[in-house]
Protein backbone atom coordinates (compact mmCIF):
# COMPACT_ATOMS: atom_id res chain seq x y z
CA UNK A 1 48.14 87.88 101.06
CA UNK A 2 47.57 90.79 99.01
CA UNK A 3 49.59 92.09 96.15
CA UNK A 4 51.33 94.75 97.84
CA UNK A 5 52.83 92.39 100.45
CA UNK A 6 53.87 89.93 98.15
CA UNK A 7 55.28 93.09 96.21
CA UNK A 8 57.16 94.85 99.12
CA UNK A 9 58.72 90.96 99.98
CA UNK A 10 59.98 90.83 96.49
CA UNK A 11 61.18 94.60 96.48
CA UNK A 12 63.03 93.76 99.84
CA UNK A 13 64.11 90.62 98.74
CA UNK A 14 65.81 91.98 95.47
CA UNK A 15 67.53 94.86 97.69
CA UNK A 16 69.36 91.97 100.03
CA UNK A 17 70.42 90.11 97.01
CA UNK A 18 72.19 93.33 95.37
CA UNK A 19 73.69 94.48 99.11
CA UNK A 20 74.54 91.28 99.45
CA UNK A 21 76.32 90.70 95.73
CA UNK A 22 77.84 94.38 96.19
CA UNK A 23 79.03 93.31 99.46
CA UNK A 24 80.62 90.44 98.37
CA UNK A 25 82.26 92.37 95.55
CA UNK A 26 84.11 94.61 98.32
CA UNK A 27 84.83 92.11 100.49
CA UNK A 28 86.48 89.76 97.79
CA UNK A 29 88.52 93.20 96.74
CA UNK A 30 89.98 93.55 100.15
CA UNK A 31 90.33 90.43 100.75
CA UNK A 32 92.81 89.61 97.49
CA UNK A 33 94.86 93.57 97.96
CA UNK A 34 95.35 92.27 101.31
CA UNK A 35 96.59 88.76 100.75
CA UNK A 36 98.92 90.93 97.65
CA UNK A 37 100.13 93.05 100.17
CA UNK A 38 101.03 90.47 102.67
CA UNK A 39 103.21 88.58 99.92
CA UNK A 40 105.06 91.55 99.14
CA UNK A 41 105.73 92.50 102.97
CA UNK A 42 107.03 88.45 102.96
CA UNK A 43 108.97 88.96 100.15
CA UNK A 44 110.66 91.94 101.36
CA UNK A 45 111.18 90.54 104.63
CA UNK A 46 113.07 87.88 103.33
CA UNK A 47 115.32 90.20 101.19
CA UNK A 48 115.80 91.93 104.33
CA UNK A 49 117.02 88.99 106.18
CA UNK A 50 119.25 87.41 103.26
CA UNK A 51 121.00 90.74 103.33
CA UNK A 52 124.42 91.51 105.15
CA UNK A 53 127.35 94.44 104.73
CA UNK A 54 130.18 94.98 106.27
CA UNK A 55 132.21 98.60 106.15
CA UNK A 56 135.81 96.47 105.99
CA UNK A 57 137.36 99.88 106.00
CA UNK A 58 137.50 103.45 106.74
CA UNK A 59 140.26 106.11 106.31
CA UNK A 60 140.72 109.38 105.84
CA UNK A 61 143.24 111.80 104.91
CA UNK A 62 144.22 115.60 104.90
CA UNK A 63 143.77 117.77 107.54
CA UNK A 64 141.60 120.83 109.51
CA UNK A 65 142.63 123.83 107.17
CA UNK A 66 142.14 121.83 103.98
CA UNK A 67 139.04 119.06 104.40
CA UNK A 68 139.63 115.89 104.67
CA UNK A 69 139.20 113.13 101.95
CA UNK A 70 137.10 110.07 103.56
CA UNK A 71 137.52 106.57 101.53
CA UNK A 72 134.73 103.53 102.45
CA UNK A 73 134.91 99.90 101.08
CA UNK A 74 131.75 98.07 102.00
CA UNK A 75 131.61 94.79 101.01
CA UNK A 76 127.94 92.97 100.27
CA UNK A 77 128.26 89.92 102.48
CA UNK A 78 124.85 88.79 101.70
CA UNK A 79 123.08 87.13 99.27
CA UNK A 80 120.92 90.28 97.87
CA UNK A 81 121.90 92.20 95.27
CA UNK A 82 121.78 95.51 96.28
CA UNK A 83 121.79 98.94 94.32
CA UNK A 84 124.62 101.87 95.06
CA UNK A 85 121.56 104.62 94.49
CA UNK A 86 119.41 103.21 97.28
CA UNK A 87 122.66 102.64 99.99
CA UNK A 88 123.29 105.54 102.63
CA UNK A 89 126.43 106.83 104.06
CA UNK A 90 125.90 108.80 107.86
CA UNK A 91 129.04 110.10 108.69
CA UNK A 92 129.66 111.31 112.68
CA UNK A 93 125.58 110.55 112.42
CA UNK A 94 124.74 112.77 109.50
CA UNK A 95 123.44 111.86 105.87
CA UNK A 96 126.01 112.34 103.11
CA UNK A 97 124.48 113.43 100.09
CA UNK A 98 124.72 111.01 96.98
CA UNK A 99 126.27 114.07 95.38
CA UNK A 100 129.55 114.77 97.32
CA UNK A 101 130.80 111.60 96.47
CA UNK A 102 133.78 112.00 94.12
CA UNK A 103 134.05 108.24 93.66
CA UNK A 104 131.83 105.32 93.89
CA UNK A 105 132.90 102.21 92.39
CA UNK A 106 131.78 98.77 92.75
CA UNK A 107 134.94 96.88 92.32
CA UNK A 108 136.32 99.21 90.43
CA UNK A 109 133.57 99.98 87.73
CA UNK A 110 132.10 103.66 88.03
CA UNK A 111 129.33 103.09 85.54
CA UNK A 112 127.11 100.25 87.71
CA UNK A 113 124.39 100.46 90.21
CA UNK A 114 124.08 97.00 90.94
CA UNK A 115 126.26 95.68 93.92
CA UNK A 116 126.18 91.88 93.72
CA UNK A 117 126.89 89.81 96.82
CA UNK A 118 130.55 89.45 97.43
CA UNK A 119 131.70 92.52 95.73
CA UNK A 120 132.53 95.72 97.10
CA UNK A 121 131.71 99.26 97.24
CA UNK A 122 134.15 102.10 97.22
CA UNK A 123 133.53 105.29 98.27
CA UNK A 124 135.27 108.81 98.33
CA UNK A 125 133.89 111.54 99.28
CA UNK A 126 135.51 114.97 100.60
CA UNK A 127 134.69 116.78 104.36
CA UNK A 128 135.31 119.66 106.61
CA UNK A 129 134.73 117.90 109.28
CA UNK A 130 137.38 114.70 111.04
CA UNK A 131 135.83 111.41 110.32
CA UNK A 132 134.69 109.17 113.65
CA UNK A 133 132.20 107.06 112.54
CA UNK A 134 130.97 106.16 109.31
CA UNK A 135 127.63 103.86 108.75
CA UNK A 136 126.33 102.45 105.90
CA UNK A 137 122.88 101.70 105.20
CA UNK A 138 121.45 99.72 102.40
CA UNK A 139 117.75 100.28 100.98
CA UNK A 140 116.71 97.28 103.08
CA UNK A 141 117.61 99.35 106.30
CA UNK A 142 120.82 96.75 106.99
CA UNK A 143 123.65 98.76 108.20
CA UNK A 144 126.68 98.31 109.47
CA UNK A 145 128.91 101.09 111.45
CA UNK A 146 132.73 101.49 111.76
CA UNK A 147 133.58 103.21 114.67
CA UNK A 148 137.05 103.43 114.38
CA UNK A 149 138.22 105.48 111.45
CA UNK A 150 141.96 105.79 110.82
CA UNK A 151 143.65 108.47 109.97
């Protein structure tokens, strides 16, 4: 064998060995962002399932001329701690926004986000419309619906 074979073999086989190393390099990459992502999507399953609320009541007063002023307790029945920025409130099946609620306290205290398991979250909020059915929905995508609003 001449030199150029010889040559062209060691050219080639100096081109596998960096595909392969770059390849490997990608692969390994992937390989740990996807294993990352999978414990995350685990770990927020889990959240997901040890989560539970429960809309133990829904009233409303006032009347057609002048609005009426719709009060939620939710109680967290789960064993998440959940945060009053990230929960939802559909009322007759549309989105409230955070900012027509004129009270939200959890057990009382105005100043908290965090809603612990086994405390509960009052709401008041004013509307032109009767109340039917209020649902709640946590940032976990747990709701719970109260179908039977009393006047």
């Amino acid at each position: 064998m001449g030199f150029g074979v010889s040559g062209s073999a060691a050219i080639i086989f100096l081109g596998v060995l960096i595909c392969t190393g770059t390849l490997y390099t990608a692969t390994a990459g992937s390989a740990e962002r996807l294993t990352d992502a999978k414990h995350a999507d685990n770990e927020r399953l889990l959240e997901r399932r040890n989560t539970a609320v429960d809309v133990t009541s829904a009233t409303y007063t006032g009347n057609e001329s002048n609005g009426y002023t719709v009060s939620v307790r939710i109680e967290n029945t789960g064993t998440t701690t959940l945060s009053v920025n990230d929960t939802s409130v559909l009322l007759n099946n549309e989105y409230v926004e955070p900012s027509q609620f004129d009270v939200v306290e959890v057990d009382g205290d105005g100043s908290t986000d965090i809603w612990a398991s086994g405390r509960t979250l009052e709401l008041e909020y004013m509307t032109d419309e009767k109340p039917e059915t209020v649902t709640v929905v946590t940032g976990y995508g747990v709701s719970d619906t109260n179908v039977t609003v009393v006047g």
